[in-house]
C-alpha atoms as a PDB file:
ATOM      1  CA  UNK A   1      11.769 195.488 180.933  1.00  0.00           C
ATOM      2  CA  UNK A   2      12.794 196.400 177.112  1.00  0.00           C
ATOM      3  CA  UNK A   3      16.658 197.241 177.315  1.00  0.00           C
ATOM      4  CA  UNK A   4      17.676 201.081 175.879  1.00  0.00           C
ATOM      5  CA  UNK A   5      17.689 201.377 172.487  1.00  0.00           C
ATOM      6  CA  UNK A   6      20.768 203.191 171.516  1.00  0.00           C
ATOM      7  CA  UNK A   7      22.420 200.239 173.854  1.00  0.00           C
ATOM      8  CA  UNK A   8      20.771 197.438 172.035  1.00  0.00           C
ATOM      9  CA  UNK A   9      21.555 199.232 168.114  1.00  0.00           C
ATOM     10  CA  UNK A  10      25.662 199.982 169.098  1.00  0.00           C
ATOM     11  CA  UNK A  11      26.044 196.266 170.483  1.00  0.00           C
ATOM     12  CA  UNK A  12      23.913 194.773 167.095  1.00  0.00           C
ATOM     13  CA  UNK A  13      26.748 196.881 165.723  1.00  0.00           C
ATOM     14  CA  UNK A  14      29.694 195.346 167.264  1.00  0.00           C
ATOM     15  CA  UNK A  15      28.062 191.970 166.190  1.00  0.00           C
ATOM     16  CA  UNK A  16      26.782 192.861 162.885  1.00  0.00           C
ATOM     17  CA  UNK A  17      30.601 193.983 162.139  1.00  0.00           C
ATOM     18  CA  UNK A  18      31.999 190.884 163.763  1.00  0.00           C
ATOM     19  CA  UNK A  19      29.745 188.951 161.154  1.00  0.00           C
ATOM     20  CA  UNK A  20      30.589 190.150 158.048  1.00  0.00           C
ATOM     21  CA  UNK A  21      34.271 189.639 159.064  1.00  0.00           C
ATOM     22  CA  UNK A  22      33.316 185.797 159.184  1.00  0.00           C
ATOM     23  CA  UNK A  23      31.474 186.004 156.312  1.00  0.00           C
ATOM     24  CA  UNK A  24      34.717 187.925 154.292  1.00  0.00           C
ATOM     25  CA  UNK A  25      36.998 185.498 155.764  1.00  0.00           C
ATOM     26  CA  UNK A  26      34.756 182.785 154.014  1.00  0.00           C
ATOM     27  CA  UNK A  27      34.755 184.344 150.969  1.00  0.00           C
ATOM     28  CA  UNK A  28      38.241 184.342 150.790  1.00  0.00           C
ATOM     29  CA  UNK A  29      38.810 181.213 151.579  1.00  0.00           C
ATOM     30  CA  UNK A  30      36.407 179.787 148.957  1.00  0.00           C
ATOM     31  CA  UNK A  31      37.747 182.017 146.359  1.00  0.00           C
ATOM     32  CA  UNK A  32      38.915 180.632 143.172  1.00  0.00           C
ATOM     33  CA  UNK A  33      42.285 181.923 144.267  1.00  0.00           C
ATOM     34  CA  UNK A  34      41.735 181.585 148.034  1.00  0.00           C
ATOM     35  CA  UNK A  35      43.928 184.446 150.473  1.00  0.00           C
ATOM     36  CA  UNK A  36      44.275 182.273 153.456  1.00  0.00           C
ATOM     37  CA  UNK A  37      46.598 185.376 155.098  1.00  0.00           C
ATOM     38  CA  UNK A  38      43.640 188.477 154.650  1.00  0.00           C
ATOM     39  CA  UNK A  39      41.180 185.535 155.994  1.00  0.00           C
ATOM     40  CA  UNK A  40      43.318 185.545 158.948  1.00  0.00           C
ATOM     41  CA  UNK A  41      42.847 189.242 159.425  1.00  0.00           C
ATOM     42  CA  UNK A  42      38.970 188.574 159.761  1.00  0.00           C
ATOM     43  CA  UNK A  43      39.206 185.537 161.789  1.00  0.00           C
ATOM     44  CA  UNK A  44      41.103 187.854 164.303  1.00  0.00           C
ATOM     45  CA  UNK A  45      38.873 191.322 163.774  1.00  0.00           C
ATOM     46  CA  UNK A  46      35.921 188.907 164.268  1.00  0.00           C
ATOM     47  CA  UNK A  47      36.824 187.401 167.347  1.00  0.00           C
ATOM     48  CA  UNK A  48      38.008 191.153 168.836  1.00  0.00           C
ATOM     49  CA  UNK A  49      34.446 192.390 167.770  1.00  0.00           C
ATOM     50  CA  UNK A  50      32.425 189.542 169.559  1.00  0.00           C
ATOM     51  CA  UNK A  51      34.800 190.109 172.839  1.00  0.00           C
ATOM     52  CA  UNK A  52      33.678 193.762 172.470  1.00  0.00           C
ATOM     53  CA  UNK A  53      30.005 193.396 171.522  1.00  0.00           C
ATOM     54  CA  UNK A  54      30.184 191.493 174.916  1.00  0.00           C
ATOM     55  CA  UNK A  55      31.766 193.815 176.833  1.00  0.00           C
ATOM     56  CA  UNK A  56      30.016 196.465 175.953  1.00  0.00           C
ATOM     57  CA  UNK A  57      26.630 195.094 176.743  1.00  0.00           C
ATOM     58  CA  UNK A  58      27.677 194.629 180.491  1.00  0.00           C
ATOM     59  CA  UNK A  59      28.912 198.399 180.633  1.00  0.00           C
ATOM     60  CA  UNK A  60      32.632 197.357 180.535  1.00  0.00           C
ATOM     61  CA  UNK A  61      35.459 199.697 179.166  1.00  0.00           C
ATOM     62  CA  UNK A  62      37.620 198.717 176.673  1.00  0.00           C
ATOM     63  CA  UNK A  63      40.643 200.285 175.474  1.00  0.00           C
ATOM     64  CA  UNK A  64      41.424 200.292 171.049  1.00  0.00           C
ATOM     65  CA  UNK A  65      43.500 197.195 171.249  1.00  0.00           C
ATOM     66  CA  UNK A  66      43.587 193.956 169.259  1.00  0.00           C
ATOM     67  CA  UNK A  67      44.869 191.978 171.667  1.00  0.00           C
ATOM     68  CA  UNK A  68      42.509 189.022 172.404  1.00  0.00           C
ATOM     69  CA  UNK A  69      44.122 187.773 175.518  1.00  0.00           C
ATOM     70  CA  UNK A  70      43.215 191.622 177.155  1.00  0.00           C
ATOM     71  CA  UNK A  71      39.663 191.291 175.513  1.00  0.00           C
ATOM     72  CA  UNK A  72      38.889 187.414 177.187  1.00  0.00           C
ATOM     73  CA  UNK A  73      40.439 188.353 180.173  1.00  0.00           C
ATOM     74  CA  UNK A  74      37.968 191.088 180.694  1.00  0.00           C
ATOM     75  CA  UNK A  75      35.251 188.622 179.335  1.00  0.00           C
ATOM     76  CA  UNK A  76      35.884 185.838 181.782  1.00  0.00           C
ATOM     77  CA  UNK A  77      36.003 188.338 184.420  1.00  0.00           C
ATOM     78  CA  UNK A  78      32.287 188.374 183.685  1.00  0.00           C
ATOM     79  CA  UNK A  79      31.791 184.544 182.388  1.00  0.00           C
ATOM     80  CA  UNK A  80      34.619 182.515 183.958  1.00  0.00           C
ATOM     81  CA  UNK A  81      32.607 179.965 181.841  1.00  0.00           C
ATOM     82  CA  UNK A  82      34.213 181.728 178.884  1.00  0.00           C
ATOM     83  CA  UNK A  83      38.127 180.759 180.011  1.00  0.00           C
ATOM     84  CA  UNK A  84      38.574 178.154 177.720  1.00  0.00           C
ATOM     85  CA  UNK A  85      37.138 179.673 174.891  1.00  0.00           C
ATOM     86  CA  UNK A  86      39.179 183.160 175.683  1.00  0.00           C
ATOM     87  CA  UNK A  87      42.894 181.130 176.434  1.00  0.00           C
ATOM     88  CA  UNK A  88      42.331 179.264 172.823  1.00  0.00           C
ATOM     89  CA  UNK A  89      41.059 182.553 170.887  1.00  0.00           C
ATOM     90  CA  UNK A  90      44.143 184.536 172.363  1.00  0.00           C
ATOM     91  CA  UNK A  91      46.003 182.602 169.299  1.00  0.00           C
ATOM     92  CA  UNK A  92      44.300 184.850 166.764  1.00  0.00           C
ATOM     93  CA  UNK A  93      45.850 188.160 167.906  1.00  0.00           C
ATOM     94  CA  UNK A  94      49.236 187.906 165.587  1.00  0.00           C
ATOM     95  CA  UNK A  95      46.725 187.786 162.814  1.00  0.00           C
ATOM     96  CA  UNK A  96      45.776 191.516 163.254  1.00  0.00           C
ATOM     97  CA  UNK A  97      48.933 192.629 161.470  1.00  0.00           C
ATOM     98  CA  UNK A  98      50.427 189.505 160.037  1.00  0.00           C
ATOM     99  CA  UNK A  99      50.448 189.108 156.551  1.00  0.00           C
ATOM    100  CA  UNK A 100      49.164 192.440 156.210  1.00  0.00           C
ATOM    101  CA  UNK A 101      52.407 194.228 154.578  1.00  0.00           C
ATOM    102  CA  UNK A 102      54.397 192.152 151.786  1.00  0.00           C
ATOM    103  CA  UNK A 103      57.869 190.512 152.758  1.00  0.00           C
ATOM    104  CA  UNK A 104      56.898 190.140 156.224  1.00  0.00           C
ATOM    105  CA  UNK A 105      55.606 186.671 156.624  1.00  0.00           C
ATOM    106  CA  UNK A 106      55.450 183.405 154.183  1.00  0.00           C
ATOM    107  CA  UNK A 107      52.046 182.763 152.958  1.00  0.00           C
ATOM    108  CA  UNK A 108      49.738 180.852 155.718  1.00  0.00           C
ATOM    109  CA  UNK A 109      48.173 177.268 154.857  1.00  0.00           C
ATOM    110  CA  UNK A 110      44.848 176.881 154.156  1.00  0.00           C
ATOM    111  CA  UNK A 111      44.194 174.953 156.760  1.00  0.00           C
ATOM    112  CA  UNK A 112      45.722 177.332 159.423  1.00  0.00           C
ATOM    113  CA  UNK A 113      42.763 179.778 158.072  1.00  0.00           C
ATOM    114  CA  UNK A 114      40.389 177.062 158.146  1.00  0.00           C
ATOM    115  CA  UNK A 115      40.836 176.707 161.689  1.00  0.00           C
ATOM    116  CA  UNK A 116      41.158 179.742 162.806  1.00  0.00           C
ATOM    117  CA  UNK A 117      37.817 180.923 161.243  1.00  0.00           C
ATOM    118  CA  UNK A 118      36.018 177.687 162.904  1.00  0.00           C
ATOM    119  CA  UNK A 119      37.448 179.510 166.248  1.00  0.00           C
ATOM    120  CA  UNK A 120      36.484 183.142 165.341  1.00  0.00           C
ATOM    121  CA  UNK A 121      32.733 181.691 164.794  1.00  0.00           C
ATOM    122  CA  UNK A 122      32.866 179.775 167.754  1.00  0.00           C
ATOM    123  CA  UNK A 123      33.335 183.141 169.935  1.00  0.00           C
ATOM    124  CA  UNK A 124      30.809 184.718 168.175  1.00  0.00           C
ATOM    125  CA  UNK A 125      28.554 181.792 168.737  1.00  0.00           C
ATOM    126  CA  UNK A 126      29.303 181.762 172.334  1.00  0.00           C
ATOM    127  CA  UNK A 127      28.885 185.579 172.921  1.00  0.00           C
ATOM    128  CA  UNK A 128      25.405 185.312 170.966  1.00  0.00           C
ATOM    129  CA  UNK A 129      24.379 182.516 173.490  1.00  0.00           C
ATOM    130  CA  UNK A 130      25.002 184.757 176.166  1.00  0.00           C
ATOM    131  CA  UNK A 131      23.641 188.211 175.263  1.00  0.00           C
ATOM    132  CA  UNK A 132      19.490 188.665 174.980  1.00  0.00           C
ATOM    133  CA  UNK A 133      18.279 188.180 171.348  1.00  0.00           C
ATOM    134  CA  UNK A 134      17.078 191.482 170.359  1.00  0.00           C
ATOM    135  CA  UNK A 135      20.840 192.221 170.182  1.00  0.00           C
ATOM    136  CA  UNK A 136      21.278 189.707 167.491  1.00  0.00           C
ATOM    137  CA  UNK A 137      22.005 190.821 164.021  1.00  0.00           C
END
């Protein structure tokens, strides 16, 4: 039975919008003056765009919030398989509004974005594997 198509196009959305986060916070990062701290940003909006996509296909509510550890709760609620994942992830929250204003925060290294963005794709990877393919950007 084909799913509704105005339910399939807004959670493509979500997903769609959680990609080209990842694919920003690349860029960034491989710049030839790389912004570790506005790659953080994306590592975080990513992450709270795949939670979303998620919840959204199984009909659950979600406040406007960037906090992660409010988004994987509600996702584990429906994947307990998704705990680890979620309890890890919750790290990327600060990175909503860290960095973002000058004089509030020293620069981040490299390598902090570097791992955060390897976490960011792995929630997107995981809510992919777990949402039916015609949802897929």
């Amino acid at each position: 039975m084909p799913h509704d198509p105005a339910k399939v196009a807004e959670c493509r959305g979500w997903l769609d919008r959680a990609w080209v986060d990842l694919e920003s916070a690349t860029i960034l990062l491989g710049a030839a003056r790389p912004r570790p701290d506005t790659a953080l940003f994306h590592c975080q909006q990513a992450a709270e765009k795949a939670w979303k996509a998620f919840l959204f296909w199984h009909d659950v509510p979600f406040r406007k919030t960037h906090n992660l550890r409010e988004l994987g709760e509600a996702c584990i609620a429906l994947d307990s398989s998704l705990r680890p994942l979620a309890e890890r992830a919750e790290d990327l929250t600060p990175f909503a509004w860290l960095f973002r204003y000058p004089g509030e925060a020293e620069e981040p290294p490299r390598e902090e974005a570097e791992g955060a963005l390897a976490l960011a794709r792995e929630v997107y990877e995981a809510v992919l594997a777990r949402l039916p393919a015609e949802v897929r950007p």
